[in-house]
N, C-alpha and C. Protein backbone atom coordinates (compact mmCIF):
# COMPACT_ATOMS: atom_id res chain seq x y z
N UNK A 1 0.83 -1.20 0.00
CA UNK A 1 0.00 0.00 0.00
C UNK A 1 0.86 1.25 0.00
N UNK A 2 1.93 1.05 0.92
CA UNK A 2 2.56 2.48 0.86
C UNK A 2 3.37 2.62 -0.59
N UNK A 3 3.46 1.68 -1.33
CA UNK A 3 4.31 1.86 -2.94
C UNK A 3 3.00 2.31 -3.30
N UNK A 4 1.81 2.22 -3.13
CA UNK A 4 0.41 3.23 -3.98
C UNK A 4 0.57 4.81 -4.06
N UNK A 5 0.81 4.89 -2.16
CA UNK A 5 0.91 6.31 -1.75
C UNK A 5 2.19 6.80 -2.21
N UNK A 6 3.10 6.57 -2.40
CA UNK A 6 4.08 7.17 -3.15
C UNK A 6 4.03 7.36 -4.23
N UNK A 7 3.16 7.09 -5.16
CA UNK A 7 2.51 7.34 -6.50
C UNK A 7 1.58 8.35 -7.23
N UNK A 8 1.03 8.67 -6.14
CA UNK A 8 0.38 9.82 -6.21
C UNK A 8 0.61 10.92 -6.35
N UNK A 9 -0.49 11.77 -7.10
CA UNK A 9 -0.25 13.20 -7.67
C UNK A 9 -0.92 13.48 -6.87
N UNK A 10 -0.14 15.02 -5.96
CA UNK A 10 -0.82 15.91 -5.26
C UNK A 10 -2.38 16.28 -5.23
N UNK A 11 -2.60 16.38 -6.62
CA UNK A 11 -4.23 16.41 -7.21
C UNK A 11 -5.48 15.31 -6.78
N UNK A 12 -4.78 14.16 -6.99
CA UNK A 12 -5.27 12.70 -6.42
C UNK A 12 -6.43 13.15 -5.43
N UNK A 13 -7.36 12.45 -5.66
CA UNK A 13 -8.83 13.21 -4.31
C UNK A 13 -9.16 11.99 -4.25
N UNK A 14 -8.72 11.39 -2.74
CA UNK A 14 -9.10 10.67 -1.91
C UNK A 14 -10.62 10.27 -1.21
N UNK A 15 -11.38 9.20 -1.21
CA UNK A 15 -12.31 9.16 -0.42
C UNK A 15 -12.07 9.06 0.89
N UNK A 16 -13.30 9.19 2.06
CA UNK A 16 -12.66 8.96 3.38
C UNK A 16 -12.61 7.73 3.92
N UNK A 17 -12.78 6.61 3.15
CA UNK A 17 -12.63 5.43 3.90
C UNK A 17 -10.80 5.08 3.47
N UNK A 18 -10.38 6.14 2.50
CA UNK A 18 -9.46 5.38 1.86
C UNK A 18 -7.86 6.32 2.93
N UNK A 19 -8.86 7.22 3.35
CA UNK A 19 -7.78 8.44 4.20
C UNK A 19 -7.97 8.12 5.48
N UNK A 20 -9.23 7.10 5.87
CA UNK A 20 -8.99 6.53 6.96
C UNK A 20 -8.04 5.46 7.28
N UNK A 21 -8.18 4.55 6.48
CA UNK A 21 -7.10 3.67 6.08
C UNK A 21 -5.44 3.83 5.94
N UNK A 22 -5.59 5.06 5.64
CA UNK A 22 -3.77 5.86 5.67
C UNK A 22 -3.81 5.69 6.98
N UNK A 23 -4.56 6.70 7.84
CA UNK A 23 -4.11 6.63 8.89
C UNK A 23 -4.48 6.09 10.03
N UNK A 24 -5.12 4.86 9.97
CA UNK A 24 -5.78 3.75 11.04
C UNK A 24 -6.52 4.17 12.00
N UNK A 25 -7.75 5.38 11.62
CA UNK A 25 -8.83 5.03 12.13
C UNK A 25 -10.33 5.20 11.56
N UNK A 26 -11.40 5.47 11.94
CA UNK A 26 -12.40 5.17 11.21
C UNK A 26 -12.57 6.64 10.10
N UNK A 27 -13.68 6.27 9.01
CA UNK A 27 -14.09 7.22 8.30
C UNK A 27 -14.68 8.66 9.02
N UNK A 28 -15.37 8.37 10.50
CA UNK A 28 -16.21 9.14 11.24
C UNK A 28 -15.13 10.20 11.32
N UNK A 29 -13.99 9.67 12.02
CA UNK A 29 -12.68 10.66 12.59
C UNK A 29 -12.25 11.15 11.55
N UNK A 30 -12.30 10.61 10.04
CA UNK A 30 -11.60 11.81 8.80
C UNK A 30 -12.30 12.97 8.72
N UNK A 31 -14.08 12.52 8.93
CA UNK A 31 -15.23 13.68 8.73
C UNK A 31 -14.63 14.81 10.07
N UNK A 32 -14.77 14.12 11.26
CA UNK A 32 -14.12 15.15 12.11
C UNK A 32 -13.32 15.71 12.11
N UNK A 33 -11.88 15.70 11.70
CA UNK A 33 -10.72 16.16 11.29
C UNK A 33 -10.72 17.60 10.40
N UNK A 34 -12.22 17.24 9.44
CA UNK A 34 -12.14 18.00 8.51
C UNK A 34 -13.17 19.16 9.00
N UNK A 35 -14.29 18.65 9.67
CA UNK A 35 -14.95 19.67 10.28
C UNK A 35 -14.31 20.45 11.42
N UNK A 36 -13.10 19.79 11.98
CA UNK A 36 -12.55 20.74 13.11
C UNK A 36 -11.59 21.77 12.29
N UNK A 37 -11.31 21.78 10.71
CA UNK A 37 -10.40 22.34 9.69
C UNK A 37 -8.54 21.66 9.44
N UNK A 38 -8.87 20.45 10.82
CA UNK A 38 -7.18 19.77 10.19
C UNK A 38 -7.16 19.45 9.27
N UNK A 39 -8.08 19.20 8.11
CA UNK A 39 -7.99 18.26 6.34
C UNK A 39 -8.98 19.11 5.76
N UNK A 40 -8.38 19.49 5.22
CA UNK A 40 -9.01 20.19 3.65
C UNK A 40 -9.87 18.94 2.97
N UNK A 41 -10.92 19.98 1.92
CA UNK A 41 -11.66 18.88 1.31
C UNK A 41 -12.43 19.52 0.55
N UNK A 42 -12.99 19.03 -0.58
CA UNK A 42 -13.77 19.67 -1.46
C UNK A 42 -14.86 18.40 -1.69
N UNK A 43 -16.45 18.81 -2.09
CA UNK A 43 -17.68 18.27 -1.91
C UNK A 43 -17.39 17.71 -3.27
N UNK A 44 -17.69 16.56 -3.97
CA UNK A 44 -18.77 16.38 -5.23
C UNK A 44 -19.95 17.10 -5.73
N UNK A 45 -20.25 17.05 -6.36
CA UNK A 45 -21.46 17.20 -7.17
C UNK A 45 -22.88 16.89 -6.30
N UNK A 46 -22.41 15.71 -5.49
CA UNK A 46 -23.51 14.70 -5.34
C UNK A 46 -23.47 15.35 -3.20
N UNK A 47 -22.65 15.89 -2.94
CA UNK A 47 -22.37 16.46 -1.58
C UNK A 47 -20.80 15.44 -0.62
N UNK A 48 -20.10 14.06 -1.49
CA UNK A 48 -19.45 13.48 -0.91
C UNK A 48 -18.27 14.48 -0.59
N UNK A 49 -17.77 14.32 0.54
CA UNK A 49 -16.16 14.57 0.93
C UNK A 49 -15.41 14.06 0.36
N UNK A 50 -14.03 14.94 -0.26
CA UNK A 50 -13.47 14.04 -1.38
C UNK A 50 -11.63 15.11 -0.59
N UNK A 51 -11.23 14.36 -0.24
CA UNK A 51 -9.34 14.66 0.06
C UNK A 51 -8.59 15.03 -0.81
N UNK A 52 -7.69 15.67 -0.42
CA UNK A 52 -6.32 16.03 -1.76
C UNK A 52 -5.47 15.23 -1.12
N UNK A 53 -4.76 14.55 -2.00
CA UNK A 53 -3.48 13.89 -1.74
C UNK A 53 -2.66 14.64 -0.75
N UNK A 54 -2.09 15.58 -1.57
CA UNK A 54 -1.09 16.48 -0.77
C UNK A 54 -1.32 17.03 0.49
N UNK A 55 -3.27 17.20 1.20
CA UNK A 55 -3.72 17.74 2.08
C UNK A 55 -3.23 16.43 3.38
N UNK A 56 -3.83 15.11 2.51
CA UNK A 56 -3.27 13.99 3.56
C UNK A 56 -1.87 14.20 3.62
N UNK A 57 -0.90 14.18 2.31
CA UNK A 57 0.57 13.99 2.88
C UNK A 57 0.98 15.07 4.21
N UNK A 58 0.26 16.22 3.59
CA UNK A 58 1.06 17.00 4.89
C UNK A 58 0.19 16.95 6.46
N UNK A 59 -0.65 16.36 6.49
CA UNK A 59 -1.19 15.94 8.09
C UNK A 59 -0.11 14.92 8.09
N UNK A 60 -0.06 14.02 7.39
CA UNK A 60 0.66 12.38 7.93
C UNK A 60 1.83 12.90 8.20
N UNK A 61 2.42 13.85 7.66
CA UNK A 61 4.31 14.42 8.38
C UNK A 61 4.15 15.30 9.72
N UNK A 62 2.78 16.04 9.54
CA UNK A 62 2.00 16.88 11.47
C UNK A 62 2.37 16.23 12.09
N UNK A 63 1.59 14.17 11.89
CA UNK A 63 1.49 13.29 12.68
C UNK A 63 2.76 13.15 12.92
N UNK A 64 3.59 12.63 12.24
CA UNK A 64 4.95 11.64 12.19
C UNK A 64 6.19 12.65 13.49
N UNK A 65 5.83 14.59 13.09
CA UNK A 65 6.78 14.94 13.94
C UNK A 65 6.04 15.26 15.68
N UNK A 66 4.84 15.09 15.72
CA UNK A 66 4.23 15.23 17.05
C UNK A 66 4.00 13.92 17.84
């Protein structure tokens, strides 16, 4: 999985089960994350939460130095 995430273009828009999965815990806690403003996110068409790559990479390095 992590040879996936190194593959990715900044642009890449993540679902939240798949940004939960980066970082081992549920989808509920990505929605929260994003409503407290730690993860950026832009809606669909349809109203889904959709991630930027680059928005996850730079929480996962937040995480890695705290």
């Amino acid at each position: 999985m992590l040879l996936q995430l190194q593959r990715r273009s900044d642009s890449d828009l993540l679902r939240p089960g798949e940004v939960a999965m980066i970082f081992g815990v549920r989808p509920a806690t990505v929605a929260r994350w994003s409503q407290e403003g730690r993860l950026a996110y832009t809606l669909t068409p349809g109203g889904h939460r959709r991630y930027w790559w680059a928005e996850v990479r730079k929480l996962l390095k937040y995480e890695e130095t705290t």
